[in-house]
PDB file of N, CA and C in Angstrom:
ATOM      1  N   UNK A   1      -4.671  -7.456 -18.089  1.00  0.00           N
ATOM      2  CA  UNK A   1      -3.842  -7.814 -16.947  1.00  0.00           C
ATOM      3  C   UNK A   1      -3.017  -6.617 -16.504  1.00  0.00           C
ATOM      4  N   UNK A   2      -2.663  -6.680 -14.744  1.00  0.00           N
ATOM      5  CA  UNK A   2      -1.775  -5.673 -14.857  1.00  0.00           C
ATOM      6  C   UNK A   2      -1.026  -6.159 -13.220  1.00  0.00           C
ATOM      7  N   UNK A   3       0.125  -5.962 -13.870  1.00  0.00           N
ATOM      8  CA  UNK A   3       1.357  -6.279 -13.093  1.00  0.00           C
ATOM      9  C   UNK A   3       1.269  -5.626 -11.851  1.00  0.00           C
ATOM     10  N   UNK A   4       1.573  -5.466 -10.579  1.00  0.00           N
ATOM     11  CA  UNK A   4       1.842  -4.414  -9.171  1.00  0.00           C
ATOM     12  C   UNK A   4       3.090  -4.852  -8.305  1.00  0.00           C
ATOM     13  N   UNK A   5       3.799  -4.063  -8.605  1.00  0.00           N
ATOM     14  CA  UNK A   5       5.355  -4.655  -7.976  1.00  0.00           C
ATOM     15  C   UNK A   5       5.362  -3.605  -6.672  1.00  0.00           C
ATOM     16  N   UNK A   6       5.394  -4.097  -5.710  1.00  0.00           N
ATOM     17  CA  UNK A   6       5.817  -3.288  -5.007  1.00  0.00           C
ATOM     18  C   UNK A   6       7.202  -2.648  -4.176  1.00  0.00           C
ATOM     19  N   UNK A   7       7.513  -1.853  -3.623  1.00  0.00           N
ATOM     20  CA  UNK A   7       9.014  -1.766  -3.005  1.00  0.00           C
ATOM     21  C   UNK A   7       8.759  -0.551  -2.062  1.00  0.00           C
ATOM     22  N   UNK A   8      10.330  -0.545  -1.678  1.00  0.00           N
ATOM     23  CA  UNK A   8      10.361   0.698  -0.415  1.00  0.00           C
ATOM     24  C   UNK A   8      10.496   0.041   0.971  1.00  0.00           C
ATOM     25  N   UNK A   9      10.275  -1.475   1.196  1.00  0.00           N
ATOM     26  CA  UNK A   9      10.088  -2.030   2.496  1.00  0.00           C
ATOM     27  C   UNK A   9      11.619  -1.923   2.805  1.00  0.00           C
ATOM     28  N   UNK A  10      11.959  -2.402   4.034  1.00  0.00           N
ATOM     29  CA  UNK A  10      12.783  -3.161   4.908  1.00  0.00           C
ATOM     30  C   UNK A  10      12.813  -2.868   6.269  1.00  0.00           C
ATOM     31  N   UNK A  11      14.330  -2.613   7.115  1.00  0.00           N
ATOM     32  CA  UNK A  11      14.333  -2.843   8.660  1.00  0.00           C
ATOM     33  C   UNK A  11      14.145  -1.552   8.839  1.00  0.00           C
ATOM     34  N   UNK A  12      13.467  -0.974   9.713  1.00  0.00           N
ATOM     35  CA  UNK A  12      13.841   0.429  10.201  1.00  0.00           C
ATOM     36  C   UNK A  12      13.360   0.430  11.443  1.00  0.00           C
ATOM     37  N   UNK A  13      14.052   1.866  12.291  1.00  0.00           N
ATOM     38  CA  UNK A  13      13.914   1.726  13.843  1.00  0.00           C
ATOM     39  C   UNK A  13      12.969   2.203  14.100  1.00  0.00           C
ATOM     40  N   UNK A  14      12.489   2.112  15.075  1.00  0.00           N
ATOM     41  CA  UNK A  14      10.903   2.617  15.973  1.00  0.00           C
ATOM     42  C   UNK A  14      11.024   4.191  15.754  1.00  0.00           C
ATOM     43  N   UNK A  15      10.457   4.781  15.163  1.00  0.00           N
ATOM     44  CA  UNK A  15      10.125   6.181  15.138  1.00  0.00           C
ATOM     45  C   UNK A  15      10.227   6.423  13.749  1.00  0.00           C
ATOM     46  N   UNK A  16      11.019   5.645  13.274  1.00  0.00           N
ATOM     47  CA  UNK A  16      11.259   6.204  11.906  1.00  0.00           C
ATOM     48  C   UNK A  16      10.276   5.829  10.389  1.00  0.00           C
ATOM     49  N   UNK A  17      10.257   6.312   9.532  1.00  0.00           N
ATOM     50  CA  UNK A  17       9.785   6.586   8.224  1.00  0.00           C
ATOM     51  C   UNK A  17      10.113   5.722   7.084  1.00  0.00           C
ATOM     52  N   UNK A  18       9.087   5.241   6.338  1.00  0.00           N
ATOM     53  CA  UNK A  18       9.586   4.456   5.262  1.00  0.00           C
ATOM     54  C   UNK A  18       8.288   5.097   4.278  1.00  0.00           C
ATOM     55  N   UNK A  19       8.287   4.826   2.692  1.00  0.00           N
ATOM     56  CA  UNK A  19       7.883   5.150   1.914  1.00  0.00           C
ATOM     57  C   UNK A  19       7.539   4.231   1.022  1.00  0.00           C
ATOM     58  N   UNK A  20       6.302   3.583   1.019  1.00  0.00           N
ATOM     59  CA  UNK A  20       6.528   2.600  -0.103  1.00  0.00           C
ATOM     60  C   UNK A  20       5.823   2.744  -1.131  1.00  0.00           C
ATOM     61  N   UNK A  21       6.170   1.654  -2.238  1.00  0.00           N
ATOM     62  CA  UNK A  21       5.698   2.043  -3.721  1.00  0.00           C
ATOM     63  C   UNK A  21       5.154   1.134  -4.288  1.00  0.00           C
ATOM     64  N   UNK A  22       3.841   1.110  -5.234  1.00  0.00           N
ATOM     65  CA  UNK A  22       3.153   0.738  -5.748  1.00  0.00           C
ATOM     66  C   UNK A  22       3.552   0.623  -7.184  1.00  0.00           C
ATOM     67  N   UNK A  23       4.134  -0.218  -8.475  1.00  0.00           N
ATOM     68  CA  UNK A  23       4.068   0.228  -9.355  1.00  0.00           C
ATOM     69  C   UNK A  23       3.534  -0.935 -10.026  1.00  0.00           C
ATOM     70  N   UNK A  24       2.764   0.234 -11.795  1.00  0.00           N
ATOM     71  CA  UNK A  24       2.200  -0.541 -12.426  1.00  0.00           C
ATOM     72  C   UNK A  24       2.592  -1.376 -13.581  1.00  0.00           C
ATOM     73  N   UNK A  25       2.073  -2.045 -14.417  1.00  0.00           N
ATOM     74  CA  UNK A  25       2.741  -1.745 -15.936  1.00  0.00           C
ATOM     75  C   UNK A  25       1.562  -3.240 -16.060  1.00  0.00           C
ATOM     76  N   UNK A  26       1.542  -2.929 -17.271  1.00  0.00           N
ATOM     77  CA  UNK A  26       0.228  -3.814 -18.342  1.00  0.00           C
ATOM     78  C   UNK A  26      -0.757  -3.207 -18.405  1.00  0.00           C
ATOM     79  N   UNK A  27      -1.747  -2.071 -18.084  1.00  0.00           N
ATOM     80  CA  UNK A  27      -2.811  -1.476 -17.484  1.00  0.00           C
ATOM     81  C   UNK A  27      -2.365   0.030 -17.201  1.00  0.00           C
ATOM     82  N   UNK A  28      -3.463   0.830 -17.530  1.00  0.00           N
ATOM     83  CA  UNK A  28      -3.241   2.248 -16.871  1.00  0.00           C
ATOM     84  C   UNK A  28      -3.674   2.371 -15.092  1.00  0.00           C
ATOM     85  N   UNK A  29      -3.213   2.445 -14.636  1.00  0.00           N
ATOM     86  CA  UNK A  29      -3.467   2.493 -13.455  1.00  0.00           C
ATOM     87  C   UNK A  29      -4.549   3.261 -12.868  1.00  0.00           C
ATOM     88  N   UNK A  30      -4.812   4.243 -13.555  1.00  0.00           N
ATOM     89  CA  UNK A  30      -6.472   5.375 -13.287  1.00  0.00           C
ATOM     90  C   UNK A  30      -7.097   5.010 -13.455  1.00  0.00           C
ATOM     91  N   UNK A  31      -7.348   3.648 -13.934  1.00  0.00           N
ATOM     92  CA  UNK A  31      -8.365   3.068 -14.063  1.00  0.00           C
ATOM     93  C   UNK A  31      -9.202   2.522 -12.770  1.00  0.00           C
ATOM     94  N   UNK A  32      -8.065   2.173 -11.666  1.00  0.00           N
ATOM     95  CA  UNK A  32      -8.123   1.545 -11.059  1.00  0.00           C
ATOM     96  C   UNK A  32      -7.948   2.053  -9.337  1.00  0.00           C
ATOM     97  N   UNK A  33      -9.407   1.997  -9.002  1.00  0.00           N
ATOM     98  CA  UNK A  33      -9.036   2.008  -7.181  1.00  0.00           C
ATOM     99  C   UNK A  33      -7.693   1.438  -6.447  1.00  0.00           C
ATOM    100  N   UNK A  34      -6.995   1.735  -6.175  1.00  0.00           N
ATOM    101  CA  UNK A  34      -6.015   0.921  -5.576  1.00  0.00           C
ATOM    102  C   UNK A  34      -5.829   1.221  -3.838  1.00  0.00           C
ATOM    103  N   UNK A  35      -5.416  -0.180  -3.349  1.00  0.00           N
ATOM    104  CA  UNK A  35      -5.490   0.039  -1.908  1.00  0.00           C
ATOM    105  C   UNK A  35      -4.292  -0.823  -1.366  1.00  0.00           C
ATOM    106  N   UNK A  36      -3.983  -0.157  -0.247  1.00  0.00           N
ATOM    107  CA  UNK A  36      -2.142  -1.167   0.718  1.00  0.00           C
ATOM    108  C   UNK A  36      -3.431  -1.993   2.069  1.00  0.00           C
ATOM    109  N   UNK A  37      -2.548  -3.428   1.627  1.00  0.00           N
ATOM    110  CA  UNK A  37      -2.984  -4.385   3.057  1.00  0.00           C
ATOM    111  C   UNK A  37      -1.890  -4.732   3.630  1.00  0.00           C
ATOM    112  N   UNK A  38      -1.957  -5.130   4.884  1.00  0.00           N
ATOM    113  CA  UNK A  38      -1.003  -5.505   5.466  1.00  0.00           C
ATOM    114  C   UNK A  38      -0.858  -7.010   6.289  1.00  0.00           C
ATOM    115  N   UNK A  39       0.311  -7.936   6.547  1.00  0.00           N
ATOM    116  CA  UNK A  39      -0.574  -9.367   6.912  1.00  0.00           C
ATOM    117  C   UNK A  39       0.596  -9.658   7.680  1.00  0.00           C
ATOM    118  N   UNK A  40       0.916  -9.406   8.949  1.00  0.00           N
ATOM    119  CA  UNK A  40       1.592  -9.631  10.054  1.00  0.00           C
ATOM    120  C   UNK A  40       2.083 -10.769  10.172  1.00  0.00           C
ATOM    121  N   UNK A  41       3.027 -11.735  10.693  1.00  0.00           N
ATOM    122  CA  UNK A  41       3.205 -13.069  10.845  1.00  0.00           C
ATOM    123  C   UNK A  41       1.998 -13.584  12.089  1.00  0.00           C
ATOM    124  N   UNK A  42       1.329 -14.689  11.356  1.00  0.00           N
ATOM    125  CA  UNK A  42       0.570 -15.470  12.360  1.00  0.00           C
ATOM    126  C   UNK A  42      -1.175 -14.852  11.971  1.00  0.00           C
ATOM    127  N   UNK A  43      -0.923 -13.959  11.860  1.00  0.00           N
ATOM    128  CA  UNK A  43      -2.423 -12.690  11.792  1.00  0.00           C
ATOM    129  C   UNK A  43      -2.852 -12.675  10.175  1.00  0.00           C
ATOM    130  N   UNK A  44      -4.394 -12.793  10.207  1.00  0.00           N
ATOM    131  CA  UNK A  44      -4.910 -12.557   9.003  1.00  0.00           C
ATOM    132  C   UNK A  44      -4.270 -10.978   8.093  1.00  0.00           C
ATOM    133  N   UNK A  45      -4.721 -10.840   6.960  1.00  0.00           N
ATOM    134  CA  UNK A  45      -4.598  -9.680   6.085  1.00  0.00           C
ATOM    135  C   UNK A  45      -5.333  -8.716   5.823  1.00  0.00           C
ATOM    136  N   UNK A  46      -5.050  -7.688   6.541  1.00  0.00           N
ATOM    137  CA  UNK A  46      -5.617  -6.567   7.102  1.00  0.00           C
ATOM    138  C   UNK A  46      -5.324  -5.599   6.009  1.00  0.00           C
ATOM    139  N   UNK A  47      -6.285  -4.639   5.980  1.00  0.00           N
ATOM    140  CA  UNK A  47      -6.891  -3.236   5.135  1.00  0.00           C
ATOM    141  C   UNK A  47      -6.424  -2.127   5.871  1.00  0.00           C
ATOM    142  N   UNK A  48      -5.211  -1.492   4.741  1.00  0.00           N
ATOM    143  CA  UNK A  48      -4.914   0.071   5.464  1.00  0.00           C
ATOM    144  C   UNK A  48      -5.182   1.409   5.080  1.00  0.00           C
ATOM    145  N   UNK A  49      -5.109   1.099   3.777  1.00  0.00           N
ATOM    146  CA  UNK A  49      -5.708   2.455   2.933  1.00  0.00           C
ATOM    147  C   UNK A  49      -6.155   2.020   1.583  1.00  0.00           C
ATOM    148  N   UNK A  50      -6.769   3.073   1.220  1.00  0.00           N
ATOM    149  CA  UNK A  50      -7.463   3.186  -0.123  1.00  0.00           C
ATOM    150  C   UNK A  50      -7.322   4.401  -1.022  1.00  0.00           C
ATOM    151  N   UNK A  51      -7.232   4.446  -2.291  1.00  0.00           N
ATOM    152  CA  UNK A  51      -7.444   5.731  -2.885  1.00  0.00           C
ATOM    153  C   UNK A  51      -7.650   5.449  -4.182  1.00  0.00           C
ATOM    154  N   UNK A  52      -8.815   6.519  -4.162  1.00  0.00           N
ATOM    155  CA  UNK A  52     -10.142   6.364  -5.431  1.00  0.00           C
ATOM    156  C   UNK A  52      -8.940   6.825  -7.153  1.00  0.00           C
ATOM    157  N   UNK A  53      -9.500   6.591  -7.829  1.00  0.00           N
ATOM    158  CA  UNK A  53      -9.008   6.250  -9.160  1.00  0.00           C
ATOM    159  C   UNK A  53      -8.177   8.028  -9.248  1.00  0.00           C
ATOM    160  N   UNK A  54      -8.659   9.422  -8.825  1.00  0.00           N
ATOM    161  CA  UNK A  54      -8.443  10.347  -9.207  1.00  0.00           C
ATOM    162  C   UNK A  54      -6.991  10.619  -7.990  1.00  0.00           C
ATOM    163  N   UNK A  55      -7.383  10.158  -6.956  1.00  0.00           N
ATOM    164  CA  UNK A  55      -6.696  10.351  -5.992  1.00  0.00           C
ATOM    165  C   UNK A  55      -7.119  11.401  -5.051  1.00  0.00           C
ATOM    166  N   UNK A  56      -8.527  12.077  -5.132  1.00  0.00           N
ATOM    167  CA  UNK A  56      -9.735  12.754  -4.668  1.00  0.00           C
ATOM    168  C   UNK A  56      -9.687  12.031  -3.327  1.00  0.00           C
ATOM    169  N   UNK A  57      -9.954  10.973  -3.687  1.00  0.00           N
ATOM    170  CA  UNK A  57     -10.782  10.323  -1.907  1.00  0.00           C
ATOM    171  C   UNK A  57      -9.872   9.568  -1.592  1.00  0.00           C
ATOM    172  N   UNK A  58      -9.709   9.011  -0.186  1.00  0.00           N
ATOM    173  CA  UNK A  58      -8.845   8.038   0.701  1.00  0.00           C
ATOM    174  C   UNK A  58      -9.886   7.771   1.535  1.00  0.00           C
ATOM    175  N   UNK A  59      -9.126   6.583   2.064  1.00  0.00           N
ATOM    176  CA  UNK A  59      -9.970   5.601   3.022  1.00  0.00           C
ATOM    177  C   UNK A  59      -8.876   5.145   4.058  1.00  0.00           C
ATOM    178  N   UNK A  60      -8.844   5.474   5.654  1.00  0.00           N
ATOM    179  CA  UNK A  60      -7.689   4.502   6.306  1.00  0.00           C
ATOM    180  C   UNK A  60      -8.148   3.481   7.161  1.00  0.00           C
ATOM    181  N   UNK A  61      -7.709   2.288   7.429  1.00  0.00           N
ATOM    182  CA  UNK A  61      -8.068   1.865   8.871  1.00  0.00           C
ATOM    183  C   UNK A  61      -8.005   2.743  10.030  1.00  0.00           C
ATOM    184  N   UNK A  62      -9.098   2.609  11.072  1.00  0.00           N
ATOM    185  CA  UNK A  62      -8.963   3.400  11.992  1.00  0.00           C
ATOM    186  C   UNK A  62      -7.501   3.218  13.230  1.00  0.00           C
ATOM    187  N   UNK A  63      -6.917   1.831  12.950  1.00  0.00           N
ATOM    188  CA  UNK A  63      -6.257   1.744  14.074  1.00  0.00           C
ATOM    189  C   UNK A  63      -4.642   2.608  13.602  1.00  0.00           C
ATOM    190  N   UNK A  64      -4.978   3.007  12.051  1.00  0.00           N
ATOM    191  CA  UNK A  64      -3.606   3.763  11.932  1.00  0.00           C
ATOM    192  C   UNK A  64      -3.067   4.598  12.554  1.00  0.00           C
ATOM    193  N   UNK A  65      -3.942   5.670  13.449  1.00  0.00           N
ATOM    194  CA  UNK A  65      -3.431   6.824  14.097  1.00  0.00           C
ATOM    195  C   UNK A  65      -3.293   7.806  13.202  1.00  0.00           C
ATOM    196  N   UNK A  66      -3.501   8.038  12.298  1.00  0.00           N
ATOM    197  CA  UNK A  66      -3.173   9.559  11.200  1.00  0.00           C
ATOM    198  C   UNK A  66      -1.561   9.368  10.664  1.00  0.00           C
ATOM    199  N   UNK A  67      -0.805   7.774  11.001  1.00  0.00           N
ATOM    200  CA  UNK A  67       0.459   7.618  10.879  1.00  0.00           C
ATOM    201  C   UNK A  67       0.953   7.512   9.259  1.00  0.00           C
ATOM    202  N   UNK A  68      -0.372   7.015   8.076  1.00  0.00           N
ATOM    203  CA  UNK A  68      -0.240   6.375   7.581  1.00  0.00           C
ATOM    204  C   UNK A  68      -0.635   7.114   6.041  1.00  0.00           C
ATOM    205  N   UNK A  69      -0.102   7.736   4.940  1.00  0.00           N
ATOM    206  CA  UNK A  69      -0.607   8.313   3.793  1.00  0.00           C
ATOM    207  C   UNK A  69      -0.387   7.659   2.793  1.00  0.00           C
ATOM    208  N   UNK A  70      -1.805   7.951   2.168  1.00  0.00           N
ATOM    209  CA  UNK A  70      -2.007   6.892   0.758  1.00  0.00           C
ATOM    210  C   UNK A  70      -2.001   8.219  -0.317  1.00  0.00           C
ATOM    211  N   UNK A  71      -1.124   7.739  -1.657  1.00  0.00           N
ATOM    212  CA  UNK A  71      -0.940   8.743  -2.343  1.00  0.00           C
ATOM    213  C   UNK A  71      -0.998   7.993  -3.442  1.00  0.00           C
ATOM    214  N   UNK A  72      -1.091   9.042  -4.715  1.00  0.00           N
ATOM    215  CA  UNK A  72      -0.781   8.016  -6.619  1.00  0.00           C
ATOM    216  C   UNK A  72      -0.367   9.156  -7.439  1.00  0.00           C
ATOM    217  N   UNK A  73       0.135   8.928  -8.134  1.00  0.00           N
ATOM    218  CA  UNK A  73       0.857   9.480  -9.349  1.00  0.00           C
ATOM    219  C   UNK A  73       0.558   8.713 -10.717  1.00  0.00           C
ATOM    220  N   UNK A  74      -0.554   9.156 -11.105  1.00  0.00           N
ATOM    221  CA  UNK A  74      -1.386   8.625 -12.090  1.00  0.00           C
ATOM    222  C   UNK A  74      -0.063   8.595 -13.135  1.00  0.00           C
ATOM    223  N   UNK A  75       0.627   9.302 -13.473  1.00  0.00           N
ATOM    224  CA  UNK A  75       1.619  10.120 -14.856  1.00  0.00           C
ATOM    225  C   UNK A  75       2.403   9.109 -14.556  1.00  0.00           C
ATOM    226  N   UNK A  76       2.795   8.309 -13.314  1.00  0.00           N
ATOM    227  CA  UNK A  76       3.875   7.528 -12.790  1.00  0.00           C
ATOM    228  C   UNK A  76       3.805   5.809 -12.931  1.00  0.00           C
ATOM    229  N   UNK A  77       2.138   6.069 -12.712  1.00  0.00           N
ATOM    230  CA  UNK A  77       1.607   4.675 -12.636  1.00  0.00           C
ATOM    231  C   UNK A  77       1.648   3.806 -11.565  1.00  0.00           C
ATOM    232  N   UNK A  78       1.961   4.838 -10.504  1.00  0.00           N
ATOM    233  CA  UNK A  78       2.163   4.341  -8.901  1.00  0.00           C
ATOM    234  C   UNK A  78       1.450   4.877  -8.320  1.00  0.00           C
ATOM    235  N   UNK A  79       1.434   3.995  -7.135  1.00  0.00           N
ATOM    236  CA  UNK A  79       0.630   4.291  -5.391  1.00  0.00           C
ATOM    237  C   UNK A  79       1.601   4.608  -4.906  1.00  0.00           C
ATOM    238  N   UNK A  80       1.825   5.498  -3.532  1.00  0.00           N
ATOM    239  CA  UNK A  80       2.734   5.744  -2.113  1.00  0.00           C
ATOM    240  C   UNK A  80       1.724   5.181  -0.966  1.00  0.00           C
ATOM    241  N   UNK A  81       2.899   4.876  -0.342  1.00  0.00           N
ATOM    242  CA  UNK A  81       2.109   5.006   1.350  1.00  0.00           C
ATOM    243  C   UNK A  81       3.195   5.049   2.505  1.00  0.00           C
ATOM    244  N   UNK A  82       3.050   6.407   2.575  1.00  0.00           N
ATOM    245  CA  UNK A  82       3.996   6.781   3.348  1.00  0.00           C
ATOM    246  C   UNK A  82       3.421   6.364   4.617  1.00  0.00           C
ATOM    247  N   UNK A  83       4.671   5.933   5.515  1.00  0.00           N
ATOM    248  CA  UNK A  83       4.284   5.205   6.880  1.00  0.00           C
ATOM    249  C   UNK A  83       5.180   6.096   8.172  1.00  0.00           C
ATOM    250  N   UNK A  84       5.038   7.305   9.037  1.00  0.00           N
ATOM    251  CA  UNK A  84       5.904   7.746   9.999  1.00  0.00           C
ATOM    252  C   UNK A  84       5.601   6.925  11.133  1.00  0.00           C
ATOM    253  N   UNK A  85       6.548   7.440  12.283  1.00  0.00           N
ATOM    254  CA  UNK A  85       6.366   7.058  13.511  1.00  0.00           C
ATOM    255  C   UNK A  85       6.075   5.270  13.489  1.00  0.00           C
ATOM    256  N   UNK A  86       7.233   4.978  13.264  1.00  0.00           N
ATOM    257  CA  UNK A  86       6.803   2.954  12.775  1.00  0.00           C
ATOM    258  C   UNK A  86       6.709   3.237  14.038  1.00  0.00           C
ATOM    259  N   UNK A  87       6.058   1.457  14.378  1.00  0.00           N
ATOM    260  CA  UNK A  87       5.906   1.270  15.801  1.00  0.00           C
ATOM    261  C   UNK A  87       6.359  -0.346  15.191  1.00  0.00           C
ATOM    262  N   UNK A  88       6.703  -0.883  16.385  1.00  0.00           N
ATOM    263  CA  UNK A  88       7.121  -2.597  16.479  1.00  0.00           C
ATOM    264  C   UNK A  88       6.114  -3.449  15.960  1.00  0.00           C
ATOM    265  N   UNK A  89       4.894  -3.113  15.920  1.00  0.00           N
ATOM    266  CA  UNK A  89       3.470  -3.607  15.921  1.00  0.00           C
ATOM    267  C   UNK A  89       3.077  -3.152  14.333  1.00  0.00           C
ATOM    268  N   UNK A  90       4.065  -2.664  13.566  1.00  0.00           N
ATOM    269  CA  UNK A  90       3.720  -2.154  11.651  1.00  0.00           C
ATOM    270  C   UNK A  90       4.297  -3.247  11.284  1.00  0.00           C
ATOM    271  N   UNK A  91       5.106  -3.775  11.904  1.00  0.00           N
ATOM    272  CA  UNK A  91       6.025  -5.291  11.117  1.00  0.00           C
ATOM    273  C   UNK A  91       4.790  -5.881  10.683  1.00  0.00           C
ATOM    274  N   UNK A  92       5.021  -6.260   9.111  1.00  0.00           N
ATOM    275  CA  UNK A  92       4.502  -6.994   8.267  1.00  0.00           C
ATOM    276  C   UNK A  92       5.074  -6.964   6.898  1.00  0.00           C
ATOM    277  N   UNK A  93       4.137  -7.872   5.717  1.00  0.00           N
ATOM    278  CA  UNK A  93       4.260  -7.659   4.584  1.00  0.00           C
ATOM    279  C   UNK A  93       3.184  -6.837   4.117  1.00  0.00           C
ATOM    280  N   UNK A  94       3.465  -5.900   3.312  1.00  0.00           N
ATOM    281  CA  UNK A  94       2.540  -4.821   2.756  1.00  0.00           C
ATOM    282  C   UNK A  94       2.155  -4.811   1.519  1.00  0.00           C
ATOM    283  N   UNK A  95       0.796  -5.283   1.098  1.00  0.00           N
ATOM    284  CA  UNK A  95       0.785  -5.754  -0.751  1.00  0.00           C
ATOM    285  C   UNK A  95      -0.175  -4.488  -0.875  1.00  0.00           C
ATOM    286  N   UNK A  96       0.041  -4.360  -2.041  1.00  0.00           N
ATOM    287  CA  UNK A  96      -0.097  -3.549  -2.764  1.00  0.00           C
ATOM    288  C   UNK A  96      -1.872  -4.155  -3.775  1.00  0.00           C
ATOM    289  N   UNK A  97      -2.416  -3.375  -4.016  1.00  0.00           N
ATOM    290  CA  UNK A  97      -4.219  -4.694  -4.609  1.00  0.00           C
ATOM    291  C   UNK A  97      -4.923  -3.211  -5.158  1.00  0.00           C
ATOM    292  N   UNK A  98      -5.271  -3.968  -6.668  1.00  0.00           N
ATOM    293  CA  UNK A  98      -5.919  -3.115  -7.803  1.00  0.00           C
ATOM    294  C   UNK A  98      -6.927  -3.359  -8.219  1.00  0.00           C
ATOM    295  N   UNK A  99      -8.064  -2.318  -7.876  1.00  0.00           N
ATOM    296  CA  UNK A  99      -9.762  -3.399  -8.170  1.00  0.00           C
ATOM    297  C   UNK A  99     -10.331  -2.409  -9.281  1.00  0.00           C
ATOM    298  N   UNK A 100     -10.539  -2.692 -10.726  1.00  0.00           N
ATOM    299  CA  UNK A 100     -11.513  -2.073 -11.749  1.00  0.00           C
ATOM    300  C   UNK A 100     -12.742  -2.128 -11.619  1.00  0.00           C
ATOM    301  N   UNK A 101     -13.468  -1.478 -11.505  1.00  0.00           N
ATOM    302  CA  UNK A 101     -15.020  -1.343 -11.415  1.00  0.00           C
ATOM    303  C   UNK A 101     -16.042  -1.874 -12.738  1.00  0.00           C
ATOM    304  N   UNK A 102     -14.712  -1.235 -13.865  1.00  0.00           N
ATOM    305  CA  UNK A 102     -15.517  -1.484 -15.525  1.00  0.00           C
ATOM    306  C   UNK A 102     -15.418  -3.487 -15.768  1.00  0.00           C
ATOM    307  N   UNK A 103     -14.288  -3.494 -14.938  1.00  0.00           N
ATOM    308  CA  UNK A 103     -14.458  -4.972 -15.587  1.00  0.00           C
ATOM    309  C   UNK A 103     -14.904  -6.597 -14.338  1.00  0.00           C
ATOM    310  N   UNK A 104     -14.632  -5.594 -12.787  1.00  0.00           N
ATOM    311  CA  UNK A 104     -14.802  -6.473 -11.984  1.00  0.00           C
ATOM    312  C   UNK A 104     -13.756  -7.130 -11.810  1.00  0.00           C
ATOM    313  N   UNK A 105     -12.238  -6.694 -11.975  1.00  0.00           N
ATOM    314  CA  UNK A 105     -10.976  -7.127 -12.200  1.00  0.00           C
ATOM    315  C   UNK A 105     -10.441  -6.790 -10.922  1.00  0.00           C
ATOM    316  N   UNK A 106      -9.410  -7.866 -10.103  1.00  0.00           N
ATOM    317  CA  UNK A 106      -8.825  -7.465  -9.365  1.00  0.00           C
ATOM    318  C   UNK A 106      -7.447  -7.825  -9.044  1.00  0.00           C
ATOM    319  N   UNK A 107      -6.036  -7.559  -8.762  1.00  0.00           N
ATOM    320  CA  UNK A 107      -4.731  -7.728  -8.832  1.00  0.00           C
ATOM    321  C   UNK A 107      -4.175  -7.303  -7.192  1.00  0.00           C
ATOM    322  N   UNK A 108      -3.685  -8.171  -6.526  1.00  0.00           N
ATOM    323  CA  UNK A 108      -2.641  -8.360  -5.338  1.00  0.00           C
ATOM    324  C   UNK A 108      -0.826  -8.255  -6.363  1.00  0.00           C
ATOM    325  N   UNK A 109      -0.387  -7.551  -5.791  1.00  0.00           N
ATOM    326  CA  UNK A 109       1.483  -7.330  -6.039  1.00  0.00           C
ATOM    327  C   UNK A 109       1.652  -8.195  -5.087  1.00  0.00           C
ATOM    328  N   UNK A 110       3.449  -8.825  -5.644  1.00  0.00           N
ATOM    329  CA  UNK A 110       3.830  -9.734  -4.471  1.00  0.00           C
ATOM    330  C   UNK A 110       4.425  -9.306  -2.652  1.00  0.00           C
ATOM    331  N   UNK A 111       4.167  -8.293  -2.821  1.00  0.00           N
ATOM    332  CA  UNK A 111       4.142  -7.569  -1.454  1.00  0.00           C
ATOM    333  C   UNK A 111       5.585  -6.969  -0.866  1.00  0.00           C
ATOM    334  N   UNK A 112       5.565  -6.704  -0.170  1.00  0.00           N
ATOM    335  CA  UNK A 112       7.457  -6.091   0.750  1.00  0.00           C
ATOM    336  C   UNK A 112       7.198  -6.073   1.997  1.00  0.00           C
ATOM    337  N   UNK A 113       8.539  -6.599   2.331  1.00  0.00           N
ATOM    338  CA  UNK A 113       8.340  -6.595   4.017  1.00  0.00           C
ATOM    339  C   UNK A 113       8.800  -5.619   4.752  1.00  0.00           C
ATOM    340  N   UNK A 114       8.152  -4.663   5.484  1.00  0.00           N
ATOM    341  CA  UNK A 114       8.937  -4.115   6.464  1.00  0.00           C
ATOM    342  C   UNK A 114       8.196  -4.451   7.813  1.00  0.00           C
ATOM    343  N   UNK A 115      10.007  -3.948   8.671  1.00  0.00           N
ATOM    344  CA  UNK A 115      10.335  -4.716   9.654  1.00  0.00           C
ATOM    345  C   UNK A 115      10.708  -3.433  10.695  1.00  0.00           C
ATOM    346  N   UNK A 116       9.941  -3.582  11.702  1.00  0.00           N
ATOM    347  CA  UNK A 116      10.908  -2.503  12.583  1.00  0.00           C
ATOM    348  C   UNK A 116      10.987  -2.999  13.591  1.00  0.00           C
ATOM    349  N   UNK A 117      12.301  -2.553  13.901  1.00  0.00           N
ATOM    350  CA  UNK A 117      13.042  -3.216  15.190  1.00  0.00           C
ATOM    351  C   UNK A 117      14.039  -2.430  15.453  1.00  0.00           C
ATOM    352  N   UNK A 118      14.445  -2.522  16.606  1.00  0.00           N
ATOM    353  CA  UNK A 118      16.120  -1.910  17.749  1.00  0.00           C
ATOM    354  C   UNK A 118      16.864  -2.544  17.159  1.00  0.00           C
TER     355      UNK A 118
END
């Protein structure tokens, strides 16, 4: 089993920057592909990034704009995903989801909300 807490969300204004965090504990985390979704009020749960077990490869949705970086700190046991230039239209909850290949195992964190608004 392995725990994924996430944090870093809340309100911030249109242009600005938030940083959020992935963390692990029960499990080494290199084990594990990990990827940020996002699930808007009203709107299904959407796929934003990905990054492979080494932190070698990434994957983004295309509608991100280049706004959006997926990062890990294997030594840390965390994911980043740094988010610039919010727009009104990033408001959501952002979970955090851990998929093992060796065992076919997969883990959703209980997510964080950020919110941007005036």
């Amino acid at each position: 089993q392995v725990q994924l807490v996430e944090s870093g969300g809340g309100l911030v204004q249109p242009g600005g920057s938030l940083r959020l965090s992935c963390a692990a504990s029960g499990r080494t985390l290199s084990n594990f592909v990990v990827g940020w979704f996002r699930q808007a009020p009203g709107k299904d749960r959407e796929f934003v990034a990905t990054i492979s077990r080494s932190g070698a490869y990434t994957s983004y949705a295309d509608f991100l704009q280049g706004r959006f970086t997926i990062s890990r700190d294997n030594g840390k046991n965390t994911v980043y995903l740094q988010i610039d230039s919010l727009k009104p239209e990033d408001t959501a909850v952002y979970y955090c989801y851990a998929y093992e290949d060796a065992t076919m195992s997969d883990y959703w964190g209980q997510g964080t909300q950020v919110t941007v608004s005036s």
